[in-house]
N, C-alpha and C. Protein backbone atom coordinates (compact mmCIF):
# COMPACT_ATOMS: atom_id res chain seq x y z
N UNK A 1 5.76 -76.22 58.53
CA UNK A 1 5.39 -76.98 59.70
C UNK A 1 3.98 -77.53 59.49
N UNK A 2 3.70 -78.36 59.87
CA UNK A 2 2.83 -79.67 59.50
C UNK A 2 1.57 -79.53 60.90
N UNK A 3 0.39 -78.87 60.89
CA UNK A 3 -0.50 -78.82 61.93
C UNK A 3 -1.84 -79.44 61.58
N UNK A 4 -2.22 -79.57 62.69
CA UNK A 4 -3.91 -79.51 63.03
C UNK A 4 -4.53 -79.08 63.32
N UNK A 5 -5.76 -78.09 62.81
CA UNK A 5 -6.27 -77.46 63.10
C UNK A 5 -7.25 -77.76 64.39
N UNK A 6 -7.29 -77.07 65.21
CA UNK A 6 -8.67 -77.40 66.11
C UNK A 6 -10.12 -76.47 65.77
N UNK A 7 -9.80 -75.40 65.33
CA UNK A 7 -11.29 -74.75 64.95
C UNK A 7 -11.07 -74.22 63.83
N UNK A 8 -11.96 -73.47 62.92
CA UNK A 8 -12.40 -73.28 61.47
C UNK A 8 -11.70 -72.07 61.62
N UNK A 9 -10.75 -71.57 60.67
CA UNK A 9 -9.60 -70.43 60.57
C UNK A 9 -9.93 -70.17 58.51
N UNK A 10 -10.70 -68.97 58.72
CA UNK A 10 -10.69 -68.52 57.52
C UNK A 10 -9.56 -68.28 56.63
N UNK A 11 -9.68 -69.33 55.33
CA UNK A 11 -8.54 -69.42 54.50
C UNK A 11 -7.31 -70.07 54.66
N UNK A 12 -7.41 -71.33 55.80
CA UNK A 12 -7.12 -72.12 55.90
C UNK A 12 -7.29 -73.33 56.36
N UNK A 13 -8.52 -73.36 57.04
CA UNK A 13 -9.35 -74.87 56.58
C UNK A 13 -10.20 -75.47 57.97
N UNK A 14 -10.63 -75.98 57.99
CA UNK A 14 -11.56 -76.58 58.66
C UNK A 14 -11.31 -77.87 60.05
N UNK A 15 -12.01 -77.75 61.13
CA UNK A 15 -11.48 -78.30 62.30
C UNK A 15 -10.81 -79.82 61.80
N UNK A 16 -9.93 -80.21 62.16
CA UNK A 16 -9.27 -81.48 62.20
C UNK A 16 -8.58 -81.90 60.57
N UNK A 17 -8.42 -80.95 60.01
CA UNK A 17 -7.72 -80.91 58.91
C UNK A 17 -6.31 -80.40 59.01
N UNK A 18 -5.52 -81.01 58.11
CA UNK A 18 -3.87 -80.78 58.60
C UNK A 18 -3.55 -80.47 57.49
N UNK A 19 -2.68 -79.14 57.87
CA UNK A 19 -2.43 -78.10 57.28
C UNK A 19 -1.15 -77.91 56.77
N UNK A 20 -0.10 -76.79 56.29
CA UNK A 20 0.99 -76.38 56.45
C UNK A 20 1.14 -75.13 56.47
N UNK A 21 2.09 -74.56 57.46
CA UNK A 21 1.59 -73.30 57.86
C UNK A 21 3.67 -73.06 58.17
N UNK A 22 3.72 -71.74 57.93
CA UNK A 22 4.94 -71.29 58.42
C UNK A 22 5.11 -71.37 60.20
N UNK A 23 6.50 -71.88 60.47
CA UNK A 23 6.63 -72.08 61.90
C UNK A 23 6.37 -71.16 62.93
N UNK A 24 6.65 -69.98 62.53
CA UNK A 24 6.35 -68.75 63.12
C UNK A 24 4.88 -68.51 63.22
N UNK A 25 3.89 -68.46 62.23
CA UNK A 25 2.54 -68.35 62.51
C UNK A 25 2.03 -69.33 63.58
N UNK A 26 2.72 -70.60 63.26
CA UNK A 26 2.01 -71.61 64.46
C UNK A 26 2.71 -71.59 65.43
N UNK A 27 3.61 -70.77 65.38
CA UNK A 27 4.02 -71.00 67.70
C UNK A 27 3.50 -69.35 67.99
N UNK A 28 3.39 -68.39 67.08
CA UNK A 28 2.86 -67.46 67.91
C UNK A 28 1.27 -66.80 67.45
N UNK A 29 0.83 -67.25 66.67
CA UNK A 29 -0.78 -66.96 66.79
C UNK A 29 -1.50 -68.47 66.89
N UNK A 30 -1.20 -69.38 66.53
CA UNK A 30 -2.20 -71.01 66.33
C UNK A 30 -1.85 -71.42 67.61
N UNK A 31 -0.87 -71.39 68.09
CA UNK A 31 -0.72 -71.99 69.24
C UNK A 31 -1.12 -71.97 70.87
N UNK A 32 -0.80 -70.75 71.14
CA UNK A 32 -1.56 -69.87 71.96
C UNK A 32 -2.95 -69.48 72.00
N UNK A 33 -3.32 -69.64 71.08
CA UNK A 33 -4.74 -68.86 71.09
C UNK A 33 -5.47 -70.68 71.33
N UNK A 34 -5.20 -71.85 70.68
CA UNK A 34 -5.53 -73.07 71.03
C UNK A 34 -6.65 -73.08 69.40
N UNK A 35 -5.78 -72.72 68.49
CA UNK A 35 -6.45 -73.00 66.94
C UNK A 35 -6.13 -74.08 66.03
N UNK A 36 -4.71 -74.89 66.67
CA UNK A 36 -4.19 -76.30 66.28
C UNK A 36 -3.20 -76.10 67.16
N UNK A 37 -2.92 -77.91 66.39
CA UNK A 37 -1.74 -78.61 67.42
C UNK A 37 -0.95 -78.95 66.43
N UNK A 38 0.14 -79.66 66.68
CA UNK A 38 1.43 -80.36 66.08
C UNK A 38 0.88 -81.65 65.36
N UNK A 39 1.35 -81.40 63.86
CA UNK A 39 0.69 -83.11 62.95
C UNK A 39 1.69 -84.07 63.87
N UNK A 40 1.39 -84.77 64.86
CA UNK A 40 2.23 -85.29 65.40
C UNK A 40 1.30 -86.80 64.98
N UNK A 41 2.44 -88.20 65.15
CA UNK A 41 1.38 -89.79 64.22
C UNK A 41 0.08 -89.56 65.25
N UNK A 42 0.22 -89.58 66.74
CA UNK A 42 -0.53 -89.94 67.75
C UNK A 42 -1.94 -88.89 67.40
N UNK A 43 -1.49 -87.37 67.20
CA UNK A 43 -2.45 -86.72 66.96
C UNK A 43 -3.30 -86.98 65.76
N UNK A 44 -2.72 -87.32 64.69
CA UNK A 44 -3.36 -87.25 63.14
C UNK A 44 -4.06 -89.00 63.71
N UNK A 45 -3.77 -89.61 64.54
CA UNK A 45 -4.53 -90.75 64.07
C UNK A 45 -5.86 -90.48 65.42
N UNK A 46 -5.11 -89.67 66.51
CA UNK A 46 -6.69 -89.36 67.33
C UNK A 46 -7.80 -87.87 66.49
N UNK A 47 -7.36 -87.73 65.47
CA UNK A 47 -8.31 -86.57 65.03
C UNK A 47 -9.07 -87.57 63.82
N UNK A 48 -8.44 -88.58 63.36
CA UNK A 48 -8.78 -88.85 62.39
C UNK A 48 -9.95 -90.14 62.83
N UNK A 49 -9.63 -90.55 63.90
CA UNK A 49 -11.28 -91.21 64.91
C UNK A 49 -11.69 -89.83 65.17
N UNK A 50 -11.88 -88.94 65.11
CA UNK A 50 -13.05 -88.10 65.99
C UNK A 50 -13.54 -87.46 64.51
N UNK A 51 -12.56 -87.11 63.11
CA UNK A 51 -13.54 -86.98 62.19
C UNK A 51 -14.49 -88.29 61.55
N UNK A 52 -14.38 -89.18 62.05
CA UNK A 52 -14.73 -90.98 61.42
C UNK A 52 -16.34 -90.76 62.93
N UNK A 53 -15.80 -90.32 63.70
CA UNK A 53 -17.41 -90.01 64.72
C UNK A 53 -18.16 -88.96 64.55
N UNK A 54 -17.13 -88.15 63.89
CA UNK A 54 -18.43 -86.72 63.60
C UNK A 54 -19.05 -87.27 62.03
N UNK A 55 -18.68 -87.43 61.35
CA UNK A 55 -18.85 -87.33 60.11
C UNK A 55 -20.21 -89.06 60.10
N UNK A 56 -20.17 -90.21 61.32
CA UNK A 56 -21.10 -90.64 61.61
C UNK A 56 -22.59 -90.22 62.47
N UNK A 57 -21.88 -88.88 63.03
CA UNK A 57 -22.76 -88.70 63.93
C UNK A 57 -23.80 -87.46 62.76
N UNK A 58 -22.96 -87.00 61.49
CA UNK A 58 -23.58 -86.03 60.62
C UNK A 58 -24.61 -87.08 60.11
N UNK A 59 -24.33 -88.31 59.36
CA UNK A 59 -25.53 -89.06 58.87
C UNK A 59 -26.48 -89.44 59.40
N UNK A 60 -26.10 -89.61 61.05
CA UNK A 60 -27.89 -89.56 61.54
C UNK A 60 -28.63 -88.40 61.38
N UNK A 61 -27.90 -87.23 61.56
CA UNK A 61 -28.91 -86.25 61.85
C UNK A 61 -29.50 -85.80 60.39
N UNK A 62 -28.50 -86.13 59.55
CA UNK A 62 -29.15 -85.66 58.37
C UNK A 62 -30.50 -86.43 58.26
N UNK A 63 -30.30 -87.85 58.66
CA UNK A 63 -31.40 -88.97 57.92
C UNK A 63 -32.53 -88.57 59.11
N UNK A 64 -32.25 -88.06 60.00
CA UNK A 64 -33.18 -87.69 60.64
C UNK A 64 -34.20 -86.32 60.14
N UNK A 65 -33.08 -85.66 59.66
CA UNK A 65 -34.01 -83.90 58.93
C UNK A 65 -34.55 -84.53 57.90
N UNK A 66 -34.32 -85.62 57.23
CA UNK A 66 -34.29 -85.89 55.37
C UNK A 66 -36.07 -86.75 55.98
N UNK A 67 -36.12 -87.70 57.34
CA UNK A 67 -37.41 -88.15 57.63
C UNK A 67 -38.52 -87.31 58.06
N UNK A 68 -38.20 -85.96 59.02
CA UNK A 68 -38.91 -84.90 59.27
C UNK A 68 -39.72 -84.39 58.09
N UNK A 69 -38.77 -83.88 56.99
CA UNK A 69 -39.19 -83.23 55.73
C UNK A 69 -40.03 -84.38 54.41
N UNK A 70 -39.71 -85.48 54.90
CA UNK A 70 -40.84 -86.38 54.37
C UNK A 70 -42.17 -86.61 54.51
N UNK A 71 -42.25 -86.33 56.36
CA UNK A 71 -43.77 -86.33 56.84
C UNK A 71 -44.41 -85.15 56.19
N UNK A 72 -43.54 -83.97 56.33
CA UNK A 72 -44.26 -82.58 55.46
C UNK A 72 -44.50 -83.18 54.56
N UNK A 73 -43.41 -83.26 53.43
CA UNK A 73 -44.37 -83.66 52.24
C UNK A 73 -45.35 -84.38 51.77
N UNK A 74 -45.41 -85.59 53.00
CA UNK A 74 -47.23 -85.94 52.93
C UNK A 74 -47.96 -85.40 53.32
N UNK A 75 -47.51 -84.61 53.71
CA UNK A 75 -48.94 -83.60 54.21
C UNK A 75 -49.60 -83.27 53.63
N UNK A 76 -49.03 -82.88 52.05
CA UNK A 76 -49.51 -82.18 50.49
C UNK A 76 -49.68 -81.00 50.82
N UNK A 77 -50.85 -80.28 51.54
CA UNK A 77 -51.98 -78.76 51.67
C UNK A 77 -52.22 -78.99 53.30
N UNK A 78 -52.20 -77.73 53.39
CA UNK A 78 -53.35 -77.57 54.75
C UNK A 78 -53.88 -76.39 54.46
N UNK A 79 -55.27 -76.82 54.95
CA UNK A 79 -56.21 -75.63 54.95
C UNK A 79 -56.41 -74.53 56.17
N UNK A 80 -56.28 -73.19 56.17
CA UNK A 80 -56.23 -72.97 57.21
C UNK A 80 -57.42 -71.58 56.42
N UNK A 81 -58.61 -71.72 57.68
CA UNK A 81 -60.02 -70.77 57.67
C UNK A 81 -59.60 -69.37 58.14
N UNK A 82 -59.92 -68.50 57.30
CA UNK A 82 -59.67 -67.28 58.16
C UNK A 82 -60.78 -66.09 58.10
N UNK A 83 -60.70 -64.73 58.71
CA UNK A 83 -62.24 -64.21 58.26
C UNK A 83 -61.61 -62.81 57.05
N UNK A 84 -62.56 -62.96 56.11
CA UNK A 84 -62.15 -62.29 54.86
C UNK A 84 -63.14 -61.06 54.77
N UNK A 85 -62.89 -60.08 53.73
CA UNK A 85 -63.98 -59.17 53.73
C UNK A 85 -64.65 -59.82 51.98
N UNK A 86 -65.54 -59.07 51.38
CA UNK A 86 -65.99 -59.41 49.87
C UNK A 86 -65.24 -59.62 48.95
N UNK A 87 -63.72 -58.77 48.89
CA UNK A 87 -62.93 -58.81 47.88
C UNK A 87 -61.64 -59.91 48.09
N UNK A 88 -61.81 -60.51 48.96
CA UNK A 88 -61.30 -61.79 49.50
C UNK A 88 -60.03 -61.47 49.90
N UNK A 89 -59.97 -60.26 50.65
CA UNK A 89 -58.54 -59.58 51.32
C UNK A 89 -59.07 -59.82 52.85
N UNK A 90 -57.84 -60.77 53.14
CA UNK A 90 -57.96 -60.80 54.95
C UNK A 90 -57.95 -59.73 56.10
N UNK A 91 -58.45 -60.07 57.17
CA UNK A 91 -58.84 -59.18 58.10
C UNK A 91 -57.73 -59.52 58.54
N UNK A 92 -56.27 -58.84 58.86
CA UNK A 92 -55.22 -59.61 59.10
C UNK A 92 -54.18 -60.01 57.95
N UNK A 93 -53.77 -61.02 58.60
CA UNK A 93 -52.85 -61.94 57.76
C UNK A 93 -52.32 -62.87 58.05
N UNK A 94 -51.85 -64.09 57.19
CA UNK A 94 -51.46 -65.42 57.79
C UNK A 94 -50.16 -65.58 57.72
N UNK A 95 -49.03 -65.95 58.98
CA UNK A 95 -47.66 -65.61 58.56
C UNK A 95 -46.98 -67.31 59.38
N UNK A 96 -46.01 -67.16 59.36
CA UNK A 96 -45.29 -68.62 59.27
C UNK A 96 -45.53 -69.22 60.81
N UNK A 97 -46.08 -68.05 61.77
CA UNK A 97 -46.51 -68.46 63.33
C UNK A 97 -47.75 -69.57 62.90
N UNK A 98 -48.78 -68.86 61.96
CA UNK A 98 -50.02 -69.12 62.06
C UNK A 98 -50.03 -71.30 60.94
N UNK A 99 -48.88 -70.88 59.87
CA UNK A 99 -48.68 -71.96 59.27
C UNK A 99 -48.13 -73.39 60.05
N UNK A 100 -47.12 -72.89 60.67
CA UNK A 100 -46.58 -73.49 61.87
C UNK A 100 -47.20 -74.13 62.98
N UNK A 101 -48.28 -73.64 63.08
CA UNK A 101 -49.35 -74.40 64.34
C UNK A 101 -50.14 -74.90 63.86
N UNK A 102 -50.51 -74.71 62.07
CA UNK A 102 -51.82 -75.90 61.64
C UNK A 102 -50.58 -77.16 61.39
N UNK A 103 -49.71 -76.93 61.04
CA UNK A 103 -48.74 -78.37 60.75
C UNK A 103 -48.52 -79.17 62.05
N UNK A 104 -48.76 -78.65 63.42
CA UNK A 104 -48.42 -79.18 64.40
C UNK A 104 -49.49 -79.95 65.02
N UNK A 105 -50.51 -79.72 64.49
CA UNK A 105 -52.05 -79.60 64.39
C UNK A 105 -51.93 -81.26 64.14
N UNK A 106 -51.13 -81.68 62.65
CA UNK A 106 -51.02 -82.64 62.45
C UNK A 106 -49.84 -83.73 62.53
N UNK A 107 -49.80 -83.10 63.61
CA UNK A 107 -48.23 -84.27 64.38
C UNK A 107 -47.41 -84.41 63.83
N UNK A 108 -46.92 -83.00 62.86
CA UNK A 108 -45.36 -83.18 62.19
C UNK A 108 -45.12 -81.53 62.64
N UNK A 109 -43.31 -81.86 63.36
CA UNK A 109 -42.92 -80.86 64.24
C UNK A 109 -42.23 -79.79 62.84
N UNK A 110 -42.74 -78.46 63.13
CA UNK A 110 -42.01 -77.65 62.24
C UNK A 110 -41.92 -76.00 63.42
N UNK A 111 -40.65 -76.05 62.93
CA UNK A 111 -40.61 -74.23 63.71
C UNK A 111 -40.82 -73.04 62.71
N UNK A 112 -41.00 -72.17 63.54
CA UNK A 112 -41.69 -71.42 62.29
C UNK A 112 -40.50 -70.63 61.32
N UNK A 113 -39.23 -70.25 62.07
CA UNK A 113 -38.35 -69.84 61.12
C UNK A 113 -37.76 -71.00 60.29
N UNK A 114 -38.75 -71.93 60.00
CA UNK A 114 -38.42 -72.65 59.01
C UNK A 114 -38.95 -72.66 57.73
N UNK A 115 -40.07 -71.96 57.94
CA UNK A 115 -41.46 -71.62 56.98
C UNK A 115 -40.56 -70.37 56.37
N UNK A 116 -40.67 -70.11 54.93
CA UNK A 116 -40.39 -69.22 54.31
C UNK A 116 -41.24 -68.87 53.33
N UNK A 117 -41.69 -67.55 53.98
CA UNK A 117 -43.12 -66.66 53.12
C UNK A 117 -42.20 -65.49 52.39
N UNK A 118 -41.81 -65.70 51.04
CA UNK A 118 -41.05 -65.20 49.96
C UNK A 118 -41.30 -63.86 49.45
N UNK A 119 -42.92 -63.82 49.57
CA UNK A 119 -43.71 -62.27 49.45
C UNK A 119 -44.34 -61.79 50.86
N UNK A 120 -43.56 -62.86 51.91
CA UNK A 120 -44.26 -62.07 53.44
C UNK A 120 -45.65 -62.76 53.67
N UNK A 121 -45.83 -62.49 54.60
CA UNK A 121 -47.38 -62.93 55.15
C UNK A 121 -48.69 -62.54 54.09
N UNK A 122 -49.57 -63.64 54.00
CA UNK A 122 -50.46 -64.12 52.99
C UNK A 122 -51.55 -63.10 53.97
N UNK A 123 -52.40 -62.42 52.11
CA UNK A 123 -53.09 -61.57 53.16
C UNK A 123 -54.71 -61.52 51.95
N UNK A 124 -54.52 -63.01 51.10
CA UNK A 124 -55.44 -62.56 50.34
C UNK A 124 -55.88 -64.17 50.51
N UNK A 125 -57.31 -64.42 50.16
CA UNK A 125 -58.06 -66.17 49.91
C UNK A 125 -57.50 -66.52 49.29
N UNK A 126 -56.87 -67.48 48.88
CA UNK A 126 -56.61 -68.68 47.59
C UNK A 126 -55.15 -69.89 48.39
N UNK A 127 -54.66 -70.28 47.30
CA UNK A 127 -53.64 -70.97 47.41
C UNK A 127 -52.48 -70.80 47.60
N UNK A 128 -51.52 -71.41 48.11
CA UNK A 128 -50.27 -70.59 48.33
C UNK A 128 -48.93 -71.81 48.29
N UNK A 129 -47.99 -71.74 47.26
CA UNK A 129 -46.89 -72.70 47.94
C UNK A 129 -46.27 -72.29 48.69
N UNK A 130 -45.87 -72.94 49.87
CA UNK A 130 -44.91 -72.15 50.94
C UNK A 130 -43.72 -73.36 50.88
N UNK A 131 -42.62 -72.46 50.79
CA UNK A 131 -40.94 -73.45 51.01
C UNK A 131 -40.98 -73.73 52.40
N UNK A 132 -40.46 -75.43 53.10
CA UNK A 132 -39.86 -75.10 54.53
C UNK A 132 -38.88 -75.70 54.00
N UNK A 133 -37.79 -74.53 54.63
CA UNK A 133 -35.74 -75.32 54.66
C UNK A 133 -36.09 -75.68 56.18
N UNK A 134 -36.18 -77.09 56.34
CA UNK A 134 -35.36 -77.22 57.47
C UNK A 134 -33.66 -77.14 57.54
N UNK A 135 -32.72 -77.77 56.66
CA UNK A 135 -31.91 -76.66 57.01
C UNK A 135 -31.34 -76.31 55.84
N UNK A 136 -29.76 -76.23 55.40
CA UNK A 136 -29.52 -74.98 54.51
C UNK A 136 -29.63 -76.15 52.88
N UNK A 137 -29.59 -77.66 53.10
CA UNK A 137 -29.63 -78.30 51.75
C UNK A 137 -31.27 -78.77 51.91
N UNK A 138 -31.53 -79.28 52.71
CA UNK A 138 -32.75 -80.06 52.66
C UNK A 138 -34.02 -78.81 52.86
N UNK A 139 -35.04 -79.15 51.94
CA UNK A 139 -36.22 -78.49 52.16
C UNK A 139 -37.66 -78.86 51.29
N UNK A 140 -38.68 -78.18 51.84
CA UNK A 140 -40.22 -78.72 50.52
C UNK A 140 -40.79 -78.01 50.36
N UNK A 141 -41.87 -77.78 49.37
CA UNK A 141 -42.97 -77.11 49.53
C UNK A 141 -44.23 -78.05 49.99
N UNK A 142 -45.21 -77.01 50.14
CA UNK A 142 -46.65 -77.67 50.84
C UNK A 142 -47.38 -76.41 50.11
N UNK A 143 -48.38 -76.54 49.94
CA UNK A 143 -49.38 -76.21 49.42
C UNK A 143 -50.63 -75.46 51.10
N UNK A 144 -50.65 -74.16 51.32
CA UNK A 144 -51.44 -73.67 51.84
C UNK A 144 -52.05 -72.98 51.79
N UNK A 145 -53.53 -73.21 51.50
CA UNK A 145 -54.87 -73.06 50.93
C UNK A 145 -55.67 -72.25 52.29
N UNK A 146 -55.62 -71.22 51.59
CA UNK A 146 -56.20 -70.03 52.88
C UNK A 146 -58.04 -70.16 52.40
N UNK A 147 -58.91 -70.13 53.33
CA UNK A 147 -60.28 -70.15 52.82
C UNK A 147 -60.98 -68.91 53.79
N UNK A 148 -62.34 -68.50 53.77
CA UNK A 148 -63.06 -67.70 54.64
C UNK A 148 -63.94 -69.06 54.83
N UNK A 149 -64.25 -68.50 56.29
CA UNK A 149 -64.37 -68.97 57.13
C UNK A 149 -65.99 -68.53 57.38
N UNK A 150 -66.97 -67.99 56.84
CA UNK A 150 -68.22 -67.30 57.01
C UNK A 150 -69.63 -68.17 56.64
């Protein structure tokens, strides 16, 4: 029997993809529960406009994350002052809250679980590359340059 899926069913495929499935699985678990419908022409050609609108509505947002993560990368570095003792170990530490608000500092929006500190929060003077994924393909580094502040 010949279906459509309506939501993502592990190990058999993904919303608005048409499937084949034994008749019995689809009138008594797919059907009922509302996990697909019948490959019927009317249906396969209304799923197949709504994947032709999602799959337009995916390229804005991508080109939208892909322009976000561009302004970062002009950013190059930010410097962010902090107070150190002699051996240039912070009083403290600098973590993706503190990275997160000097970038905002400069009018490019980042959240902070986007910042990924790989060895954890920076707790010594010098330089630092930090990764941001905005999301799971697109991402950059920036360069953040911790200084004392004295």
């Amino acid at each position: 029997m010949q279906i459509i899926l309506l939501k993502k069913i592990i190990n058999l495929g993904n919303p608005g993809d048409q499937v084949s499935v034994k008749p019995g699985y689809a009138r008594n678990f797919l059907f009922p529960r509302n996990l697909a419908i019948i490959a019927s022409e009317e249906n396969v050609k209304h799923f197949e406009y709504k994947k032709i609108k999602l799959e337009e509505k995916l390229k804005y947002e991508t080109s939208l994350l892909v322009n976000r993560c561009d302004k970062i990368k002009n950013l190059k570095c930010i410097e962010i002052s902090c107070k150190a003792g002699r051996n240039g170990k912070l009083f403290g530490s600098v973590g993706a809250r503190q990275i997160a608000e000097k970038i905002k500092e400069k009018n490019v929006h980042v959240m902070k679980h986007e910042i990924k500190l790989i060895d954890g929060p920076l707790r010594l003077i010098g330089s630092y590359k930090v990764k941001i994924q905005i999301n799971q393909k697109i991402f950059t580094t920036i360069d953040v340059i911790l200084k004392n502040n004295i």
